[in-house]
C-alpha atoms as a PDB file:
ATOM      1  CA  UNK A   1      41.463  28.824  31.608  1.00  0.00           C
ATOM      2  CA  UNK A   2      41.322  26.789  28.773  1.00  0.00           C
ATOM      3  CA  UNK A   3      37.557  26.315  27.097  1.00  0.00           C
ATOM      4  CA  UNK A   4      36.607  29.379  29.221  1.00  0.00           C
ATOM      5  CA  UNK A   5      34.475  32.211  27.079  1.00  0.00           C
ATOM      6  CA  UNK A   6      33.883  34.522  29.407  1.00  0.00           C
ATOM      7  CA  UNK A   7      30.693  35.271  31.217  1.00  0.00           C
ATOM      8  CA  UNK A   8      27.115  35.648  29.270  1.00  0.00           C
ATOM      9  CA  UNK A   9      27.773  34.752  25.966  1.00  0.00           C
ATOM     10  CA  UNK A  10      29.394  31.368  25.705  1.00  0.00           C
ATOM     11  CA  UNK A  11      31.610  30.823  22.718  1.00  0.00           C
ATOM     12  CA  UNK A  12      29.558  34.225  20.864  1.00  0.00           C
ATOM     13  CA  UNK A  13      31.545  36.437  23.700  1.00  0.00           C
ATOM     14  CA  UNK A  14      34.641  36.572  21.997  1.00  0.00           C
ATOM     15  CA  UNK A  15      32.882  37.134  18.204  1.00  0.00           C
ATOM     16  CA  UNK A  16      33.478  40.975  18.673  1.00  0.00           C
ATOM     17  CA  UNK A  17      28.962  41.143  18.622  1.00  0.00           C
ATOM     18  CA  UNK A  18      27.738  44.340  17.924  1.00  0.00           C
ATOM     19  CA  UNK A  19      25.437  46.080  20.679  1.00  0.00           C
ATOM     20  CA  UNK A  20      22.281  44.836  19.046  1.00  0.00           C
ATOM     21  CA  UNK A  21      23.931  41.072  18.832  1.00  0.00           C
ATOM     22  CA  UNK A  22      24.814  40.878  22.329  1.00  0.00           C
ATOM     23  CA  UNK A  23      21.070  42.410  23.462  1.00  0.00           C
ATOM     24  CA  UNK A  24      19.481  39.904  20.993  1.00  0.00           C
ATOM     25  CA  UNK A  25      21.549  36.557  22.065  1.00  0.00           C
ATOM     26  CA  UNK A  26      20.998  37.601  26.023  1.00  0.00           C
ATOM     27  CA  UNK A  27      17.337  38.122  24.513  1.00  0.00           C
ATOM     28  CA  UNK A  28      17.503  34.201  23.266  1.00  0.00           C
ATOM     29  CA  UNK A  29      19.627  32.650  26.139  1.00  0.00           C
ATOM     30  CA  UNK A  30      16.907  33.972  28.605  1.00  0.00           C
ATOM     31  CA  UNK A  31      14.087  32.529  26.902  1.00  0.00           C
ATOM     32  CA  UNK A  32      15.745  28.913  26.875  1.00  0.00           C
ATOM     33  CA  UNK A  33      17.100  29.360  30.594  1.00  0.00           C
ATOM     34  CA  UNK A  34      13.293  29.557  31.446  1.00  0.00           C
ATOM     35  CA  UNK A  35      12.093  26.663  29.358  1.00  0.00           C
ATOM     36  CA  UNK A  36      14.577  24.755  30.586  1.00  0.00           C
ATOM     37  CA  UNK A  37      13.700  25.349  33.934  1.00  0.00           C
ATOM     38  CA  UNK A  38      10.275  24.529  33.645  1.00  0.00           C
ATOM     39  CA  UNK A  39      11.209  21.489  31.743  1.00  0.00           C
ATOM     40  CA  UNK A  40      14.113  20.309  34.603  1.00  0.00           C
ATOM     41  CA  UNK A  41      11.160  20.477  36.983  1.00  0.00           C
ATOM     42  CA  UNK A  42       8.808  18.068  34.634  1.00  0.00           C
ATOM     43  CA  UNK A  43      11.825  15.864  34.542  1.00  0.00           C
ATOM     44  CA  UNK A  44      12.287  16.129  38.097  1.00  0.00           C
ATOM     45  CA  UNK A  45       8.874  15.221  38.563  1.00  0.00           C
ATOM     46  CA  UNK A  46       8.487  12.320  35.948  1.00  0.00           C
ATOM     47  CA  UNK A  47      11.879  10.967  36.899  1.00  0.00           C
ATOM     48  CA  UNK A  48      10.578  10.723  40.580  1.00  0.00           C
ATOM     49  CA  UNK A  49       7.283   9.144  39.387  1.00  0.00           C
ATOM     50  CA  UNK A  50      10.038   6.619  37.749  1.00  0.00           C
ATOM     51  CA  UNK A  51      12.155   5.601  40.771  1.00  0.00           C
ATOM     52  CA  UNK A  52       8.615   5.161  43.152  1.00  0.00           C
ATOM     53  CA  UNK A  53       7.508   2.479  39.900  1.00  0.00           C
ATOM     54  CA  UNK A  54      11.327   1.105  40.140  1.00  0.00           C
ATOM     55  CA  UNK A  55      10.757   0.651  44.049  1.00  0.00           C
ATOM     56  CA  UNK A  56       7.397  -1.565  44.104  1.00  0.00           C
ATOM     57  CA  UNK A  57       8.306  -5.242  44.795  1.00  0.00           C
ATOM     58  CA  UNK A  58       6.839  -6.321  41.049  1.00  0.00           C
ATOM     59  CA  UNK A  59       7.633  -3.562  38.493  1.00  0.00           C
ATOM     60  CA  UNK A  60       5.159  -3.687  35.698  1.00  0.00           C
ATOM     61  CA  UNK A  61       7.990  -3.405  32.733  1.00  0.00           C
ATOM     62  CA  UNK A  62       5.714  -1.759  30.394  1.00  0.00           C
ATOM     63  CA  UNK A  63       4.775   0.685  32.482  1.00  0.00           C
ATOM     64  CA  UNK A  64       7.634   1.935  33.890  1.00  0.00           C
ATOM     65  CA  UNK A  65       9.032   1.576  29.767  1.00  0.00           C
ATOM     66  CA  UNK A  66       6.390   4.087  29.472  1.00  0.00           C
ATOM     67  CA  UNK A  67       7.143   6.045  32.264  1.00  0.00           C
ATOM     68  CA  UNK A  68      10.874   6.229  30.829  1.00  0.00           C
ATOM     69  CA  UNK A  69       9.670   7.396  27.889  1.00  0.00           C
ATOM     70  CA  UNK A  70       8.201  10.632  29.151  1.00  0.00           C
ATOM     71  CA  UNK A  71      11.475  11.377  31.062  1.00  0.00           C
ATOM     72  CA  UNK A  72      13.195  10.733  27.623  1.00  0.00           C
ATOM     73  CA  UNK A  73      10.893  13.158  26.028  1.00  0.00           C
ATOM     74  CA  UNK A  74      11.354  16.004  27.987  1.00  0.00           C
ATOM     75  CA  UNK A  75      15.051  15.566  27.352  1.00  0.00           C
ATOM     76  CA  UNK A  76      14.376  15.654  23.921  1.00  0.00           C
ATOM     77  CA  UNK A  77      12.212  19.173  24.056  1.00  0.00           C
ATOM     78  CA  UNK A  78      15.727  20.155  26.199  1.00  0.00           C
ATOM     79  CA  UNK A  79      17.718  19.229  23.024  1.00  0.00           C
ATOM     80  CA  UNK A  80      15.469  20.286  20.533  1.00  0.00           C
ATOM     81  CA  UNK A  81      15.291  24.199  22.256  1.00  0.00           C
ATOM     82  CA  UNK A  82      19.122  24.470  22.779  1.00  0.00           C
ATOM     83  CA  UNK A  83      19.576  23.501  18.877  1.00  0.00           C
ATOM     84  CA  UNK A  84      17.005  26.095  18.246  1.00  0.00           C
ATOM     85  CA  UNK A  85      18.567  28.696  20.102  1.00  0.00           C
ATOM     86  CA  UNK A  86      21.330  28.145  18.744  1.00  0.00           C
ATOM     87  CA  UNK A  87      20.182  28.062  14.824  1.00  0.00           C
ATOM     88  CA  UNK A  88      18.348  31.157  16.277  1.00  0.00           C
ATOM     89  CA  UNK A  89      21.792  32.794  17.314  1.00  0.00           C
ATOM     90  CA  UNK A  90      23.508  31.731  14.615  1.00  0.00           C
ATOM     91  CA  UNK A  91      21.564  33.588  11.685  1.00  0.00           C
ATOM     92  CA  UNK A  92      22.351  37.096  14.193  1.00  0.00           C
ATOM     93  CA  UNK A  93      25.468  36.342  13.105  1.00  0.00           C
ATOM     94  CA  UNK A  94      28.116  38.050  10.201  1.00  0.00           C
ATOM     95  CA  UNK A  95      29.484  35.372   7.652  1.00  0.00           C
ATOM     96  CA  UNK A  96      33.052  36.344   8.973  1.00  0.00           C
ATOM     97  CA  UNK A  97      31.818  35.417  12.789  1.00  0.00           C
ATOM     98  CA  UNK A  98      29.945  32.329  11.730  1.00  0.00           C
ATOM     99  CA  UNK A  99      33.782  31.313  10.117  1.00  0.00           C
ATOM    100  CA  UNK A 100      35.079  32.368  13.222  1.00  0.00           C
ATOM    101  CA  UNK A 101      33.174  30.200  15.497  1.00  0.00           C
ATOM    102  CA  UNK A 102      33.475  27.188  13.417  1.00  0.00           C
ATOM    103  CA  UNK A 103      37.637  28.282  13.689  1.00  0.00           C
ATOM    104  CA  UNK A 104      36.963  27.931  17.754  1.00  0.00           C
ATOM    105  CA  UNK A 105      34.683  24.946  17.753  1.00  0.00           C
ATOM    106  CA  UNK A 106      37.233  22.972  15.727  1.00  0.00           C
ATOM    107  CA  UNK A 107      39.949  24.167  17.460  1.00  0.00           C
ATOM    108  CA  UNK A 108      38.181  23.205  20.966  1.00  0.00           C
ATOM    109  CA  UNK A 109      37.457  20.131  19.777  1.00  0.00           C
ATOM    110  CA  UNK A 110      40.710  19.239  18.413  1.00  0.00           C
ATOM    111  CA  UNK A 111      42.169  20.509  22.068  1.00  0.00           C
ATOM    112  CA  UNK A 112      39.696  18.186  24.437  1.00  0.00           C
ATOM    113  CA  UNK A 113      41.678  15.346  25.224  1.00  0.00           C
ATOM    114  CA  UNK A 114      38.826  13.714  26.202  1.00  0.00           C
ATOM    115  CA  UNK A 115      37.226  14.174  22.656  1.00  0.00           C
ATOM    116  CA  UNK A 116      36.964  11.448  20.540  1.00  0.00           C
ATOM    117  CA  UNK A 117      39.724  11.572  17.675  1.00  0.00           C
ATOM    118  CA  UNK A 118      37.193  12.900  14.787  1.00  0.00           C
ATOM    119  CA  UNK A 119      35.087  15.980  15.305  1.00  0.00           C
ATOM    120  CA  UNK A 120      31.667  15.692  13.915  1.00  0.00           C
ATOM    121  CA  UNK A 121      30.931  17.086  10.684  1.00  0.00           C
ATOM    122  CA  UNK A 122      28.749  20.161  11.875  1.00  0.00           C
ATOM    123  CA  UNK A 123      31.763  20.906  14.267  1.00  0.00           C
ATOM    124  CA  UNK A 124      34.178  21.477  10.932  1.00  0.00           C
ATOM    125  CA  UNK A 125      31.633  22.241   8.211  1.00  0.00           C
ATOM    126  CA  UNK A 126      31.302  19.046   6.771  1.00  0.00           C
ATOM    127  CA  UNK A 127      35.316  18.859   6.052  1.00  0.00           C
END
C-alpha cells in the first residue's frame, strides 16, 4: 500500500532505529496520544458550547467569535505538540536517517496526486 509505514512508528519504522530509538519514539508518541486525547475532549466540549451559541434565535457575534476562538486554540496546542514531538523525534535521530526521511517525505510528496505541485520547503530542506 502506497504511503503505508507500517504499524507504530509512522514514517521512523522503516529508518532501520536502533532498540533504544524505537523505545524512545514509542516513549514520545504515547505522551502526545494522551495530550491529544485530553485536548480532543476540550474541543469536543468547547465546540459543543459553540453549536448550542450557533442555535439561539439571536447569536451574539462576539461571543460566539470568542467562543471560536477557544476551539481554535486548542487546535493550536494540537499543532504545536505534534511539531514538538516531532522536533523531539527528530534529534533521536542519525544524520544519515534524518537524510533518509527527508528522501521519503519528498518522495511522498512528489507521489500524492492530490499534493499541490511544490512541496514546502521543510519537506525538501529548503531546496
Amino acid at each position: 500500500m502506497m504511503g503505508s509505514y507500517g504499524p507504530g512508528l509512522g514514517p521512523y519504522g522503516s529508518l532501520n532505529l536502533s532498540d533504544q530509538q524505537r523505545i524512545q519514539i514509542n516513549q514520545i508518541q504515547e505522551q502526545v496520544r494522551q495530550r491529544h486525547w485530553d485536548l480532543m475532549g476540550q474541543m469536543r466540549d468547547e465546540s459543543t458550547r459553540l453549536r448550542g451559541m450557533m442555535a439561539a434565535d439571536r447569536p451574539e457575534p462576539a461571543a460566539v467569535g470568542q467562543q471560536q476562538m477557544k476551539v481554535a486554540d486548542i487546535h493550536r496546542q494540537m499543532l504545536e505538540s505534534s511539531v514538538e514531538a516531532r522536533n523531539r523525534i527528530e534529534a533521536l535521530l542519525t544524520s544519515e536517517q534524518k537524510a533518509q526521511l527527508r528522501s521519503m517525505v519528498s518522495r511522498r510528496w512528489s507521489a500524492d496526486p492530490g499534493a499541490s505541485s511544490a512541496a514546502p520547503e521543510s519537506a525538501t530542506g529548503g531546496k
